[in-house]
C-alpha atoms as a PDB file:
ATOM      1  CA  UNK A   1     -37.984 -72.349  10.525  1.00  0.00           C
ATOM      2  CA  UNK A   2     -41.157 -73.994  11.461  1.00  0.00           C
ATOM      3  CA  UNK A   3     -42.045 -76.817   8.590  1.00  0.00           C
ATOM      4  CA  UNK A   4     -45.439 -78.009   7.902  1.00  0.00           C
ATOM      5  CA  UNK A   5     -46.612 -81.501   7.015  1.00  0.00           C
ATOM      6  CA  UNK A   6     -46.483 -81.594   3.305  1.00  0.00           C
ATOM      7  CA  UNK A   7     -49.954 -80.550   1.689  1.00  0.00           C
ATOM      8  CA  UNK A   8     -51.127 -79.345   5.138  1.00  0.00           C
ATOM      9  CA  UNK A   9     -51.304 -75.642   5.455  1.00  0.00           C
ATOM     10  CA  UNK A  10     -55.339 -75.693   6.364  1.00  0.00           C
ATOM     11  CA  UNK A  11     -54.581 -73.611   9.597  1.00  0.00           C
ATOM     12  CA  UNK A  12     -58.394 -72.247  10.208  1.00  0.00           C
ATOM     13  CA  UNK A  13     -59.223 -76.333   9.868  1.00  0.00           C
ATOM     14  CA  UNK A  14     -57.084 -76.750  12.410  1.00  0.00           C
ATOM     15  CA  UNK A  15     -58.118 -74.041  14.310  1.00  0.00           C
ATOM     16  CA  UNK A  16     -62.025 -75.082  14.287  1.00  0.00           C
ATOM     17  CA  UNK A  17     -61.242 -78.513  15.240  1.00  0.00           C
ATOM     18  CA  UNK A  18     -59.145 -77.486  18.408  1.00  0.00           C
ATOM     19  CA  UNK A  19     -62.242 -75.293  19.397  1.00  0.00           C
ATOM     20  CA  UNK A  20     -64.807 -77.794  17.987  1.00  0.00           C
ATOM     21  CA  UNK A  21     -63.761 -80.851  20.403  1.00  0.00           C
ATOM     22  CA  UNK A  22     -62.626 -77.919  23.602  1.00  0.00           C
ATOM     23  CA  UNK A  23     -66.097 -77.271  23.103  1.00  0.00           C
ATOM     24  CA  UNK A  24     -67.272 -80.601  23.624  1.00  0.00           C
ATOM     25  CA  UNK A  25     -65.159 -81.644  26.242  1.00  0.00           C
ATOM     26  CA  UNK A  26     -66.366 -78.667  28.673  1.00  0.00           C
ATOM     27  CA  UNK A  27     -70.322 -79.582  27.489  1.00  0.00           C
ATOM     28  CA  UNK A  28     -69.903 -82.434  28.426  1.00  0.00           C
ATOM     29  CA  UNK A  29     -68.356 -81.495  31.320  1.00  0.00           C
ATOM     30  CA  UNK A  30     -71.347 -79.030  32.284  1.00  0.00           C
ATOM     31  CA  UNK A  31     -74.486 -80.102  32.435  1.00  0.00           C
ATOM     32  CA  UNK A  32     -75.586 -76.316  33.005  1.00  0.00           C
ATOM     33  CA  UNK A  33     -74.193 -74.578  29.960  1.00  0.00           C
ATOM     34  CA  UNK A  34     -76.460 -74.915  27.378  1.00  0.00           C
ATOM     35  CA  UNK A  35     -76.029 -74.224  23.307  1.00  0.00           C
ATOM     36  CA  UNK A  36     -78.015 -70.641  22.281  1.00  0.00           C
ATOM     37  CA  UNK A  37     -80.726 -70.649  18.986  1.00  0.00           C
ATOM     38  CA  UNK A  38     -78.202 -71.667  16.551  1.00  0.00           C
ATOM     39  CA  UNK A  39     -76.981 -74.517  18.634  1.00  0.00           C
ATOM     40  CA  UNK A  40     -73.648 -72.782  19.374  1.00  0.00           C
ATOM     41  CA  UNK A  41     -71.802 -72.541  22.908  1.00  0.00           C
ATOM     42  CA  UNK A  42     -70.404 -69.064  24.430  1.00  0.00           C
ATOM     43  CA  UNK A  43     -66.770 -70.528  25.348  1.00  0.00           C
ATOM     44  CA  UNK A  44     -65.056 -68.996  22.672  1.00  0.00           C
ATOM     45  CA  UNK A  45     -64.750 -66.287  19.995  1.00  0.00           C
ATOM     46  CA  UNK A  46     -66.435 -67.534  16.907  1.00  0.00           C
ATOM     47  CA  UNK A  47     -64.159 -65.651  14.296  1.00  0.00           C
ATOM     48  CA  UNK A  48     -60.501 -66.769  13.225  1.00  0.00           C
ATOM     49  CA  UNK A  49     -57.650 -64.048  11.375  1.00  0.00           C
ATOM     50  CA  UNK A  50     -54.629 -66.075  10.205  1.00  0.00           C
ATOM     51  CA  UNK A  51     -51.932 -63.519  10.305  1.00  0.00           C
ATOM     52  CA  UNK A  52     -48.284 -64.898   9.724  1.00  0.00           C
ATOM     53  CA  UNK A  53     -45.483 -62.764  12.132  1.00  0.00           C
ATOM     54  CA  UNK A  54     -43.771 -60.396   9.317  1.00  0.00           C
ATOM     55  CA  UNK A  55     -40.656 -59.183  11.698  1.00  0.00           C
ATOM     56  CA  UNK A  56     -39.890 -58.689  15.349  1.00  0.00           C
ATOM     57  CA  UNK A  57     -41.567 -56.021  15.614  1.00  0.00           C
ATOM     58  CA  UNK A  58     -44.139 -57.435  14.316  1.00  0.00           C
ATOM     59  CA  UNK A  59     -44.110 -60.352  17.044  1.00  0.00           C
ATOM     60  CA  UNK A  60     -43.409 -57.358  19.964  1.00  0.00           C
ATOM     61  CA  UNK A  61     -46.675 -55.470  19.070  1.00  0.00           C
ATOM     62  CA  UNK A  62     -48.887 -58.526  18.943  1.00  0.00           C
ATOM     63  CA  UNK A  63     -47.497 -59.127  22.202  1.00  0.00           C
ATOM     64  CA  UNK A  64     -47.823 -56.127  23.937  1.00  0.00           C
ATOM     65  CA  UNK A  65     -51.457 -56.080  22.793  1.00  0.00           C
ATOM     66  CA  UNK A  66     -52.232 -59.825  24.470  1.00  0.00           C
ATOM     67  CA  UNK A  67     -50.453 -59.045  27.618  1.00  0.00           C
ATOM     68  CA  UNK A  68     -52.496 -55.372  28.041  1.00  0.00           C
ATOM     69  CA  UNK A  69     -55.693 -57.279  26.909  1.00  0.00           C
ATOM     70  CA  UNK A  70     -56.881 -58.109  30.420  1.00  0.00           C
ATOM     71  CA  UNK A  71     -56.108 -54.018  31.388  1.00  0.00           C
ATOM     72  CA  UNK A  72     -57.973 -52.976  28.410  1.00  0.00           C
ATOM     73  CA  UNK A  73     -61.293 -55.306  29.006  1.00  0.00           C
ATOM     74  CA  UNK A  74     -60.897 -54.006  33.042  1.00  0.00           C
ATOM     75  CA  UNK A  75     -60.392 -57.709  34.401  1.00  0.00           C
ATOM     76  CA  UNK A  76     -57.372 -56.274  36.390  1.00  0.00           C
ATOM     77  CA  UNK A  77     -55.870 -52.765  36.506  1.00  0.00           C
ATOM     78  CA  UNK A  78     -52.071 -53.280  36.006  1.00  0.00           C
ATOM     79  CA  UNK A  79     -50.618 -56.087  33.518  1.00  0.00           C
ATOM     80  CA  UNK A  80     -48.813 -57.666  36.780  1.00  0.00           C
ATOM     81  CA  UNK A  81     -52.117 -58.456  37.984  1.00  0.00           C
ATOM     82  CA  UNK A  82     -53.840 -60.910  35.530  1.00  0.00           C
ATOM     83  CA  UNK A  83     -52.175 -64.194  36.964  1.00  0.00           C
ATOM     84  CA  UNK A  84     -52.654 -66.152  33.187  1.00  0.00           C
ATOM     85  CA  UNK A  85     -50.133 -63.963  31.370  1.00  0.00           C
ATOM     86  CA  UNK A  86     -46.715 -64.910  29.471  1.00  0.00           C
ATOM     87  CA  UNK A  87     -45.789 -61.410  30.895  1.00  0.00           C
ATOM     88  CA  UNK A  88     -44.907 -62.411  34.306  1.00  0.00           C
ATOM     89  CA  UNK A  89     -41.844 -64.907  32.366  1.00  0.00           C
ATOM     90  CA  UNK A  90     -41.434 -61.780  30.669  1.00  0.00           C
ATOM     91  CA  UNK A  91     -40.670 -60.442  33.410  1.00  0.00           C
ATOM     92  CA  UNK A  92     -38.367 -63.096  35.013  1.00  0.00           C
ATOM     93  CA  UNK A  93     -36.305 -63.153  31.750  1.00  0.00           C
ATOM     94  CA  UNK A  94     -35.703 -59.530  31.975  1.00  0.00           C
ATOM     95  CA  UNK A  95     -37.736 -58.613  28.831  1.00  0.00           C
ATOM     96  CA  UNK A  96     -39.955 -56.115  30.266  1.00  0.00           C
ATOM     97  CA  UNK A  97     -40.070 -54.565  33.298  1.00  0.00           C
ATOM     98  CA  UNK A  98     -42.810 -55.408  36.397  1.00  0.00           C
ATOM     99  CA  UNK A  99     -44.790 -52.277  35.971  1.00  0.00           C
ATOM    100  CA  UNK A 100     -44.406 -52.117  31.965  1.00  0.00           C
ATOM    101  CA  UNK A 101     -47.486 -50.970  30.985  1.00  0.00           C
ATOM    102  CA  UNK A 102     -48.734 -48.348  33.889  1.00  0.00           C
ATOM    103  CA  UNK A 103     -51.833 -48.452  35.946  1.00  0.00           C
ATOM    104  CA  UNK A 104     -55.084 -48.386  34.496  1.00  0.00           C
ATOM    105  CA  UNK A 105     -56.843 -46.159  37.519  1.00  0.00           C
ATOM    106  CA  UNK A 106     -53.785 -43.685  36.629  1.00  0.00           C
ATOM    107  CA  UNK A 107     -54.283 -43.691  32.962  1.00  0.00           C
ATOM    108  CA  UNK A 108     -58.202 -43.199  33.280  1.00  0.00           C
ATOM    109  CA  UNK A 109     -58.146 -40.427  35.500  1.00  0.00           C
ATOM    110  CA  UNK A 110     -56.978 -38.978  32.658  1.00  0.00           C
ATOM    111  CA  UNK A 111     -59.596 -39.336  30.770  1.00  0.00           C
ATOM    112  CA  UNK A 112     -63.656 -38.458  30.171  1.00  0.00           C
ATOM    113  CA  UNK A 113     -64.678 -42.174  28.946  1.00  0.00           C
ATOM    114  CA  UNK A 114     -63.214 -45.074  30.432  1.00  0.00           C
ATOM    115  CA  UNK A 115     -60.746 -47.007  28.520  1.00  0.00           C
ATOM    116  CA  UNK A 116     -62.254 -50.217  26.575  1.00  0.00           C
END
């Protein structure tokens, strides 16, 4: 059971101050990217949804959805190609299997519109 400091339970505090100083480290870090109007960088997606895991299946669908993410935005056709993922020690544990998930280019053939 994961325990929180006592009185501390501000999780999108948290959250902004993580992507607050991230943000300033790679700035500084780049001298070519460059805050837009409102004096914001693109690194990052602006919103935060706390969500608290209800069940395992629960915890299986939210990770199914972040390891076909990269498929879905068509960074990579199959899940075993996006190098980043949790999926490939997945994988190696026997969880899922290498080709869970399918082939993109198979699945839009399928289809009028591509998938996004």
């Amino acid at each position: 059971m994961l325990t929180l400091p006592e009185g501390d339970a501000d999780f999108p505090g948290r959250w902004r101050r993580i992507k607050s100083l991230f943000t300033r480290q790679v700035a500084a870090l780049d001298p070519l990217l460059e805050p837009n109007a409102k004096g914001e960088y693109a690194l990052r997606q602006r919103r935060f949804w706390e969500h608290t895991i209800r069940d395992d299946d629960d915890f299986s669908r939210h990770f199914d959805y972040i390891h076909f993410n990269p498929v879905k935005h068509c960074f990579v056709p199959r899940v075993c190609d996006w190098p980043y993922s949790s999926f490939h020690d997945y994988v190696r544990r026997g969880w899922l299997p290498a080709d869970w998930g399918g082939d993109a280019d198979a699945l839009r053939s399928g289809f009028r519109e591509p998938i996004n």
